[in-house]
N, C-alpha and C. Protein backbone atom coordinates (compact mmCIF):
# COMPACT_ATOMS: atom_id res chain seq x y z
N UNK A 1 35.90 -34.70 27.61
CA UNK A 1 34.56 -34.63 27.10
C UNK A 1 34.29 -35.84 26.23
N UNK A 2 33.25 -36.49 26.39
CA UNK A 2 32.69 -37.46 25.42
C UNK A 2 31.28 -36.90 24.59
N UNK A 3 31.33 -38.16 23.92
CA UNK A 3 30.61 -38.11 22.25
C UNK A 3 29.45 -38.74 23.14
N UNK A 4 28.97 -38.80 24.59
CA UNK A 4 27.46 -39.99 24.67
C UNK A 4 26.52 -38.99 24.66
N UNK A 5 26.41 -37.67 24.29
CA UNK A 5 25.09 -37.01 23.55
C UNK A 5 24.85 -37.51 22.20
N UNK A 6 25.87 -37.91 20.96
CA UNK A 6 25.72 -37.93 19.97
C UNK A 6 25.22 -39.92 19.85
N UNK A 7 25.37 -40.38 21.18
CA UNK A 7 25.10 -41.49 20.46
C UNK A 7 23.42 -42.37 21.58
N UNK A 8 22.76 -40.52 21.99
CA UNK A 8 21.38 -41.00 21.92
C UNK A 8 20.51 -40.95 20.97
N UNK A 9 19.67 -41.39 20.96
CA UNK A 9 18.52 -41.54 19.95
C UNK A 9 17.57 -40.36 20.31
N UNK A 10 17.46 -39.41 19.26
CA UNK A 10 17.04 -38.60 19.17
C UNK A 10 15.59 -38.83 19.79
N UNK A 11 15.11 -38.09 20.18
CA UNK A 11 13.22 -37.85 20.91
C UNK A 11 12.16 -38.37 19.88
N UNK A 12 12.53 -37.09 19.05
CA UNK A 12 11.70 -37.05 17.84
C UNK A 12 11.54 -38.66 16.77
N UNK A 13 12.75 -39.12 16.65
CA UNK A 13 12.83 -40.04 15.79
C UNK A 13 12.43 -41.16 16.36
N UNK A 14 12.13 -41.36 17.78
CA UNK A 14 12.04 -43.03 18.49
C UNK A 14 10.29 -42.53 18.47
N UNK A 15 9.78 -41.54 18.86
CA UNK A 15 8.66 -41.52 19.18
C UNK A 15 7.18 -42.57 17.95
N UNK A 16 7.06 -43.25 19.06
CA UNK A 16 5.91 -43.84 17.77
C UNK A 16 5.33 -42.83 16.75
N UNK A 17 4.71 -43.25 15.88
CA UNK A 17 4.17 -42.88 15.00
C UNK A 17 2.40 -43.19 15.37
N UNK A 18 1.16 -42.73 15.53
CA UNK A 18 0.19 -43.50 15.37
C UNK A 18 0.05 -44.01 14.32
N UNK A 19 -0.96 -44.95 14.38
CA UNK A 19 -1.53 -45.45 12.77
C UNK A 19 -2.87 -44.85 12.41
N UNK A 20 -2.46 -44.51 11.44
CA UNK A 20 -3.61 -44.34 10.89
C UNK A 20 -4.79 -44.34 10.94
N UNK A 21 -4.93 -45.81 10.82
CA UNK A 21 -6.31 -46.53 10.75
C UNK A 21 -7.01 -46.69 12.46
N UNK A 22 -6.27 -46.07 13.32
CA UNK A 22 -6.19 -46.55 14.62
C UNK A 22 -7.14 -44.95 15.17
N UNK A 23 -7.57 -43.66 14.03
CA UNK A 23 -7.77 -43.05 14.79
C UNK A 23 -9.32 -42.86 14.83
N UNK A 24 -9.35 -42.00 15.36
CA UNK A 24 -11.06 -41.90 16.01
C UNK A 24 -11.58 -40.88 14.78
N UNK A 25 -12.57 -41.23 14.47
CA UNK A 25 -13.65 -40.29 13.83
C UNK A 25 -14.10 -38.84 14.74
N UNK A 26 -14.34 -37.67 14.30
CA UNK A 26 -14.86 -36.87 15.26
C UNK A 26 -15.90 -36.92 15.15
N UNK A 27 -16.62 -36.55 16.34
CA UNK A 27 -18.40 -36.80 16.11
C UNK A 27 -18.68 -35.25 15.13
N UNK A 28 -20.13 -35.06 14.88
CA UNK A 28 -20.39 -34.24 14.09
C UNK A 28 -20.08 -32.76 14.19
N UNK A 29 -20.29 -32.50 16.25
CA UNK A 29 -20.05 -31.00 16.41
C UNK A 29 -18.11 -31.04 16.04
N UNK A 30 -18.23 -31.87 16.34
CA UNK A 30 -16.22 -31.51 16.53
C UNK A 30 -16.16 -31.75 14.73
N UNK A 31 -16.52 -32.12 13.89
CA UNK A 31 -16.12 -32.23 12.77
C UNK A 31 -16.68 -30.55 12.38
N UNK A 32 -18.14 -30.00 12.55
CA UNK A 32 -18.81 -28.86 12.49
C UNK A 32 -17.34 -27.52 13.15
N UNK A 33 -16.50 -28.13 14.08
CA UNK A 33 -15.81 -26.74 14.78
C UNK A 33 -14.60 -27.02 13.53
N UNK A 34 -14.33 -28.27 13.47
CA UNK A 34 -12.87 -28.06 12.49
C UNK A 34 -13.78 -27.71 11.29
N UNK A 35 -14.46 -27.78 10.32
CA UNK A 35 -14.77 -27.07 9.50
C UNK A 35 -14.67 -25.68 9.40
N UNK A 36 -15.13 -25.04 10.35
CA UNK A 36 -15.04 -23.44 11.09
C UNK A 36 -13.75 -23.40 11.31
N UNK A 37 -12.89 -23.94 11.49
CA UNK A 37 -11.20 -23.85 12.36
C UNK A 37 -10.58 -23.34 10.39
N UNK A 38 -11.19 -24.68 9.71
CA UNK A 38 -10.45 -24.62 8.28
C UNK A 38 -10.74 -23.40 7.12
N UNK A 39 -12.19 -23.24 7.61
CA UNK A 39 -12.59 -21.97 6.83
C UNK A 39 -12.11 -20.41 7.40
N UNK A 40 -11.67 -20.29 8.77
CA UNK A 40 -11.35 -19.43 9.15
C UNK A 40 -9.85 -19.13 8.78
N UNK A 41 -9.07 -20.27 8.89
CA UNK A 41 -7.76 -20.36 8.22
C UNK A 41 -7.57 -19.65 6.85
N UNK A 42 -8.43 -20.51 5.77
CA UNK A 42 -8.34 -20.03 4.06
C UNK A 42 -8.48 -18.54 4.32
N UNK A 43 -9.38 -17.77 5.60
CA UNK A 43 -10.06 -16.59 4.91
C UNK A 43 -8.62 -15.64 5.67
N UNK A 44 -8.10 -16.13 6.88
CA UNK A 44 -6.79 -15.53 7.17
C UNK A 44 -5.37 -15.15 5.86
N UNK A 45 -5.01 -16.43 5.10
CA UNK A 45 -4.47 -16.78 4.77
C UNK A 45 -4.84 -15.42 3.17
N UNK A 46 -5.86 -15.62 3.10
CA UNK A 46 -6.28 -14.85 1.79
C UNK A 46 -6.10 -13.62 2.31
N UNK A 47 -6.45 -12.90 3.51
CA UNK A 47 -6.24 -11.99 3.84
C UNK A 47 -4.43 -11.44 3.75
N UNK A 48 -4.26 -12.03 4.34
CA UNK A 48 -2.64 -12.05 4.51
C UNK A 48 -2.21 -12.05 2.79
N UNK A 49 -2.59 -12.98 1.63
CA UNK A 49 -2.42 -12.65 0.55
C UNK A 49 -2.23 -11.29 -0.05
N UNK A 50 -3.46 -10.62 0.09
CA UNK A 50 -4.34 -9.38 0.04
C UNK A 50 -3.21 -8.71 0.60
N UNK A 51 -3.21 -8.10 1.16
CA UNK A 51 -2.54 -7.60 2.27
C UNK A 51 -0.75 -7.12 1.26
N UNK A 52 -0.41 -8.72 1.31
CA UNK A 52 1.06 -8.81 0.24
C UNK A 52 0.60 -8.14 -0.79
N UNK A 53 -0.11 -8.10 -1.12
CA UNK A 53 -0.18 -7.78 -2.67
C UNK A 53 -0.12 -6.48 -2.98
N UNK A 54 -1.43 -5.77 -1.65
CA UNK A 54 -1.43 -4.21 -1.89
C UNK A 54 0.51 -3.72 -1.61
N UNK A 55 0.54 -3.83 -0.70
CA UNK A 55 1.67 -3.09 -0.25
C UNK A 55 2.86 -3.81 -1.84
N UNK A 56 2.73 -4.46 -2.14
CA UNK A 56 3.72 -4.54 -3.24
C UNK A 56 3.25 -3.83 -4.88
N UNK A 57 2.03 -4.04 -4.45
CA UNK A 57 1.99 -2.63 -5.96
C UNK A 57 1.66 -0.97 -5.05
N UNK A 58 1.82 -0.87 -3.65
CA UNK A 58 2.41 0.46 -3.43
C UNK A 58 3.44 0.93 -3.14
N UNK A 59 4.33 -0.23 -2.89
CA UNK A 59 5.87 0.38 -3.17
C UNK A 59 6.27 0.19 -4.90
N UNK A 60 5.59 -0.45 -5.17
CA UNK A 60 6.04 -0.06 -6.70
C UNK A 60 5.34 0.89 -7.51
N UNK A 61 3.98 1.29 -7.42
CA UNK A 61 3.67 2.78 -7.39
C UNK A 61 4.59 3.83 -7.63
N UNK A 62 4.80 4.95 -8.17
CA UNK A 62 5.90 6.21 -8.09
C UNK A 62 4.38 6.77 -7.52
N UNK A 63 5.21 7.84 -6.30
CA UNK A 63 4.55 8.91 -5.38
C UNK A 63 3.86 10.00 -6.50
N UNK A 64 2.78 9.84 -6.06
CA UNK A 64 1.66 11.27 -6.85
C UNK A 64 1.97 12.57 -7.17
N UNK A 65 2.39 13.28 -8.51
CA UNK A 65 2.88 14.42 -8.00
C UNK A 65 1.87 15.02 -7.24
N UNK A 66 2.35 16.58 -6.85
CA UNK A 66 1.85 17.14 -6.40
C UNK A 66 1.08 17.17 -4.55
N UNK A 67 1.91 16.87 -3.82
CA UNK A 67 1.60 16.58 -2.73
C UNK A 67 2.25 17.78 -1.94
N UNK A 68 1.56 17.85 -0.32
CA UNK A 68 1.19 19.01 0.39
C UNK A 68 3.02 19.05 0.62
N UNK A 69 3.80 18.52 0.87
CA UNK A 69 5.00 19.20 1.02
C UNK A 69 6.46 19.03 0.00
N UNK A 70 6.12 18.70 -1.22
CA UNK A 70 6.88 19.71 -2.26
C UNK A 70 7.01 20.70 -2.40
N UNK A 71 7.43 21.16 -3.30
CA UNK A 71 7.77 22.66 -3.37
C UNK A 71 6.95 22.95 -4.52
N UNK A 72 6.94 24.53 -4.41
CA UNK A 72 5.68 24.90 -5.85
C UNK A 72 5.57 24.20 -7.26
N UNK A 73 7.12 24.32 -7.16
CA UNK A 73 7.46 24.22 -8.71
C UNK A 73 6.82 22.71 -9.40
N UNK A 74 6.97 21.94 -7.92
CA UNK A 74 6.46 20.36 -8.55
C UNK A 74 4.95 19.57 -8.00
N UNK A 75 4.77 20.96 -7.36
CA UNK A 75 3.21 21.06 -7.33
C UNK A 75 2.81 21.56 -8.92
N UNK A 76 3.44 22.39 -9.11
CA UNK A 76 2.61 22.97 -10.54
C UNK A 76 2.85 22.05 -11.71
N UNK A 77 3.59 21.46 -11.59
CA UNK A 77 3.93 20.40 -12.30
C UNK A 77 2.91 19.33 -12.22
N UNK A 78 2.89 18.96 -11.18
CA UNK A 78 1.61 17.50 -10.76
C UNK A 78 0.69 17.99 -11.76
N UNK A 79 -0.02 19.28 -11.20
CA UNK A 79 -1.32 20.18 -11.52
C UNK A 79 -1.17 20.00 -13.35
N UNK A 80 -0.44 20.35 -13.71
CA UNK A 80 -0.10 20.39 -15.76
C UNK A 80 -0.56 19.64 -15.70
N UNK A 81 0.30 18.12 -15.52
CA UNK A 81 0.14 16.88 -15.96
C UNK A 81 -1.42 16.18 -15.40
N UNK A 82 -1.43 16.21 -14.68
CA UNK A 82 -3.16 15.79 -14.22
C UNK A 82 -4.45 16.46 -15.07
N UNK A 83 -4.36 18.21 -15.30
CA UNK A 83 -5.13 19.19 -16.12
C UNK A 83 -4.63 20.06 -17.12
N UNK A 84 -4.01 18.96 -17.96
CA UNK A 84 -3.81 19.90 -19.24
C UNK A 84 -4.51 20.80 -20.28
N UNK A 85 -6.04 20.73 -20.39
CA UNK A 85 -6.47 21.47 -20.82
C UNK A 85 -6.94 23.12 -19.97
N UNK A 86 -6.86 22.81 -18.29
CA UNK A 86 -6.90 23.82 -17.68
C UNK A 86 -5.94 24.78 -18.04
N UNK A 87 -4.72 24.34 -17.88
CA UNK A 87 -3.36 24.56 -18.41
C UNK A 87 -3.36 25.52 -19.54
N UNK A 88 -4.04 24.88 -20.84
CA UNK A 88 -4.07 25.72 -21.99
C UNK A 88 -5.06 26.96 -21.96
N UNK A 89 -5.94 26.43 -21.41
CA UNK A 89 -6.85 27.75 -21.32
C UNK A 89 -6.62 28.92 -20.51
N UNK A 90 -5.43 28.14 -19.25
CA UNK A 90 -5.00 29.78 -18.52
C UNK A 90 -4.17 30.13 -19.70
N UNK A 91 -2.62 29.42 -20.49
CA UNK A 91 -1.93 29.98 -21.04
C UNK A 91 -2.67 30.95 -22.55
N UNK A 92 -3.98 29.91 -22.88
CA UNK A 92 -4.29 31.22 -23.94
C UNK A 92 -4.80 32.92 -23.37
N UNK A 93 -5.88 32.72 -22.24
CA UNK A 93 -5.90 33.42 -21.82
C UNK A 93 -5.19 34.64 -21.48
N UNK A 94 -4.07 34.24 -20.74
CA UNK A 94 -2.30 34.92 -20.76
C UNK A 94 -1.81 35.81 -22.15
N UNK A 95 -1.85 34.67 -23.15
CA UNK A 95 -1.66 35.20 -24.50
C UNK A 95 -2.51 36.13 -25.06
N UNK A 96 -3.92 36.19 -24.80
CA UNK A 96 -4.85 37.09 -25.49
C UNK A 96 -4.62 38.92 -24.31
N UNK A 97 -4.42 38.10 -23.29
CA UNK A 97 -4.17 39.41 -22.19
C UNK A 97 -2.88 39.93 -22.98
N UNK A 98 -2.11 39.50 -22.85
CA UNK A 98 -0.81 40.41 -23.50
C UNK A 98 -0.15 40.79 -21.92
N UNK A 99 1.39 41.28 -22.19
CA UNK A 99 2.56 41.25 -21.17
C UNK A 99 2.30 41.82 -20.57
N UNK A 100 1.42 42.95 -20.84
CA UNK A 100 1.61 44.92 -20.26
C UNK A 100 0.23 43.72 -18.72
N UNK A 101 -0.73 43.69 -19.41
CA UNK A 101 -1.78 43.25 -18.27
C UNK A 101 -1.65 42.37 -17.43
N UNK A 102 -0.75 41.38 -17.68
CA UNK A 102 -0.63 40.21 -16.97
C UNK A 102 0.56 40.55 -15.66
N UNK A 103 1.42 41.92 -16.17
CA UNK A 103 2.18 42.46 -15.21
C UNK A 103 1.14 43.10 -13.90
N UNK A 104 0.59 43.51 -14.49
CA UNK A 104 -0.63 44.59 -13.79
C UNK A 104 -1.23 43.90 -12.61
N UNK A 105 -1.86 42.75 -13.35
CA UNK A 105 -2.70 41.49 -12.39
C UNK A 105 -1.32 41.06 -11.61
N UNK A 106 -0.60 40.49 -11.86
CA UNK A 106 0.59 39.95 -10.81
C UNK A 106 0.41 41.00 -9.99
N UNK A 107 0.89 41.83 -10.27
CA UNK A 107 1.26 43.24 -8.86
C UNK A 107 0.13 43.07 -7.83
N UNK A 108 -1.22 43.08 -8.70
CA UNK A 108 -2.38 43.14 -7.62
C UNK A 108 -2.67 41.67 -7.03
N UNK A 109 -2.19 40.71 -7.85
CA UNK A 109 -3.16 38.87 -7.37
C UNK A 109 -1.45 38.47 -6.30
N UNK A 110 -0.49 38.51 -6.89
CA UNK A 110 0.86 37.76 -5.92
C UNK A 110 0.75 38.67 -4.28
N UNK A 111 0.42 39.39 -4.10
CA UNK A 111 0.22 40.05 -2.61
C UNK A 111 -0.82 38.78 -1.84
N UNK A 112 -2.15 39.22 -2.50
CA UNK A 112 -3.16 38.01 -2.16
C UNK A 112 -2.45 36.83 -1.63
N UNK A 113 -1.95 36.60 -2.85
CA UNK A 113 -1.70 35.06 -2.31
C UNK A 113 -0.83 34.76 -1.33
N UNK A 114 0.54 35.78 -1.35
CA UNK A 114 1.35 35.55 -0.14
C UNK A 114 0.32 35.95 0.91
N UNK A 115 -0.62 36.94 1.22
CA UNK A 115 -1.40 36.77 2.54
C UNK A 115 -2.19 35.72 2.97
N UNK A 116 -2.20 35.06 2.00
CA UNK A 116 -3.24 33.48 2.43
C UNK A 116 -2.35 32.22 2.32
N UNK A 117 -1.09 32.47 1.88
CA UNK A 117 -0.06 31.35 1.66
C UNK A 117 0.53 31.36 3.88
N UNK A 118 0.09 32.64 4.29
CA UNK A 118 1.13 32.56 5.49
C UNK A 118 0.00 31.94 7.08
């Protein structure tokens, strides 16, 4: 095996260069489409920005409590923390009812709900 791949001259590197000064002006419509070519670019490019940005403050986001497939306990949890004054007003409520009644209502309201929970 020989080395006479390594001792051509690469494509890229022999290929002229134009000059510069050598090139053509575009007339107005072709200057009018690359304008449109360049503005369509920025508004891609911003998009694509956009785009990065959301998804990186929604993986850095923590998940909402309270969503349709947790379990109660951290549904009721979400629910506190989102409506804490709802919160207090069932628990005073609770408190002014007293133990004996609030047993009473369970017996009759937890049936309900397992029939509409199924």
């Amino acid at each position: 095996m020989s080395s006479s791949t390594s001792s051509k001259p690469s494509v890229l590197s022999s290929a002229p260069r134009p000059d510069p000064t050598l090139l053509v002006q575009p007339t107005a419509e072709q200057q009018h489409l690359l304008d449109r070519i360049a503005l369509q670019r920025e508004r891609i490019h911003a998009r694509r920005v956009a785009r990065a940005q959301s998804q990186a403050i929604a993986l850095n986001t923590e998940p909402a409590m309270g969503g349709v497939d947790e379990s109660f306990a951290l549904r009721a949890a979400g629910f506190a923390r989102e409506h804490p004054l709802a919160v207090l007003g069932v628990v005073g409520i609770a408190a002014v009812a007293g133990p004996r009644r609030l047993i009473r209502w369970a017996g009759v309201l937890l049936p309900m709900v397992m029939r509409l929970r199924r």
